[in-house]
Protein backbone atom coordinates (compact mmCIF):
# COMPACT_ATOMS: atom_id res chain seq x y z
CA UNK A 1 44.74 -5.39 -6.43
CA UNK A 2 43.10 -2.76 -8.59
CA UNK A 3 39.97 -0.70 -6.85
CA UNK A 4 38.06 0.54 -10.17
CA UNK A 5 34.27 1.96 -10.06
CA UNK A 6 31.94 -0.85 -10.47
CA UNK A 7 30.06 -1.44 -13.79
CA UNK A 8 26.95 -2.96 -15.01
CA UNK A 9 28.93 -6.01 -15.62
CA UNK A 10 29.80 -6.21 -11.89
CA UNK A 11 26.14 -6.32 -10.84
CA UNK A 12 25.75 -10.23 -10.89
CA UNK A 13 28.88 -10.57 -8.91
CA UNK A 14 27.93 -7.93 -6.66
CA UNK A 15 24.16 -9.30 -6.22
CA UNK A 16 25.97 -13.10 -5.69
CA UNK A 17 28.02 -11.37 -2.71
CA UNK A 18 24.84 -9.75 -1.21
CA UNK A 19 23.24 -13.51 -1.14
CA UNK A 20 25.98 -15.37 0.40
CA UNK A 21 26.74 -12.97 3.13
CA UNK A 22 23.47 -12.82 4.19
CA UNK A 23 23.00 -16.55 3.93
CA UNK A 24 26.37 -16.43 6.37
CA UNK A 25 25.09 -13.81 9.09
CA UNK A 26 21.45 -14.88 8.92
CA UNK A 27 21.65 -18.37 7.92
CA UNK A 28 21.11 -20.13 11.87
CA UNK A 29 17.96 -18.08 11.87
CA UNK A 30 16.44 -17.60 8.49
CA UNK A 31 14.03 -20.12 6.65
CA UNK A 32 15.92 -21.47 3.91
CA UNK A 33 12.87 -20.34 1.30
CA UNK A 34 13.65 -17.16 2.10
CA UNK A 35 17.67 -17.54 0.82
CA UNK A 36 15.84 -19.31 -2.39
CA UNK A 37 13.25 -15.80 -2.53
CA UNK A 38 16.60 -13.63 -2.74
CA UNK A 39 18.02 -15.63 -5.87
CA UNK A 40 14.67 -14.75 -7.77
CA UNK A 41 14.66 -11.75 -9.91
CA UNK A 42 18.50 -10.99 -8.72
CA UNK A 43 19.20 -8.71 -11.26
CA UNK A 44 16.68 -6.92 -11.94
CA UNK A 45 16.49 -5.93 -7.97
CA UNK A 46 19.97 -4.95 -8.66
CA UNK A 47 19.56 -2.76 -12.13
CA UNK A 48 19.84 0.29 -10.28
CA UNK A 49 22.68 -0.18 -7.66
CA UNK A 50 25.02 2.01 -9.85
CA UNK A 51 22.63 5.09 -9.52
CA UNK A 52 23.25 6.42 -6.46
CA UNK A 53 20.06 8.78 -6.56
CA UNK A 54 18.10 5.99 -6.29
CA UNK A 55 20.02 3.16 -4.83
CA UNK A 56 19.69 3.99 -0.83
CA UNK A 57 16.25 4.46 -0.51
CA UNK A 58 15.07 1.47 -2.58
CA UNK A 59 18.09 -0.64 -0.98
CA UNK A 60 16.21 1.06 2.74
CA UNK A 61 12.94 0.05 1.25
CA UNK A 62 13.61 -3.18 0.14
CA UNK A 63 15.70 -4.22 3.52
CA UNK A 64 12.39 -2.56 5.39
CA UNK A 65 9.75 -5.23 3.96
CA UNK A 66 12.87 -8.29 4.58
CA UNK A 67 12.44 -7.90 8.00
CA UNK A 68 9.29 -7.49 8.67
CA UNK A 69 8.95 -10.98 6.45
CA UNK A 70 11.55 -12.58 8.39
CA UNK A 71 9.85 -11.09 11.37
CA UNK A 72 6.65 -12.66 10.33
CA UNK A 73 8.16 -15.89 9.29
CA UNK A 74 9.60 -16.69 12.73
CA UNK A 75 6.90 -19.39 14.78
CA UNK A 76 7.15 -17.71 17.85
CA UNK A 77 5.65 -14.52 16.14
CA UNK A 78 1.81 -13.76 15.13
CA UNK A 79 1.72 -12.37 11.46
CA UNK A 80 -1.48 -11.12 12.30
CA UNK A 81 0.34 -8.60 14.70
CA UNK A 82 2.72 -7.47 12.54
């Protein structure tokens, strides 16, 4: 096995590992629209993985609004309340 720096050719790849592990850990809970939401736009949420000046706090951000939709999705919760 060869460890190398990923590349923008790697993004896809990396954005199609993102999807199915969270469609693993998640997947007993989560509505399956929201699996079908992550698959929109894919790369383009992606474009900037490889900078890292930018890529924690939007990856932070972006993780932030997930669970407050998931949160919001979820029958037993009010969205109104959150």
């Amino acid at each position: 096995m060869q460890i190398r720096k990923a590349t923008k050719q790697d993004i896809p790849g990396i954005a199609r590992v993102y999807q199915l592990c969270w469609r693993e850990q998640y997947g007993a809970f989560v509505p399956s629209d929201i699996f079908e939401s992550l698959a929109i736009g894919q790369d383009a949420r992606w474009e900037n993985i490889l900078d890292a000046s930018t890529y924690y706090y939007r990856r932070l951000f972006t993780d932030a609004v997930r669970a407050v939709d998931l949160v919001r999705s979820l029958d037993t919760v009010d969205p109104s309340r959150v």
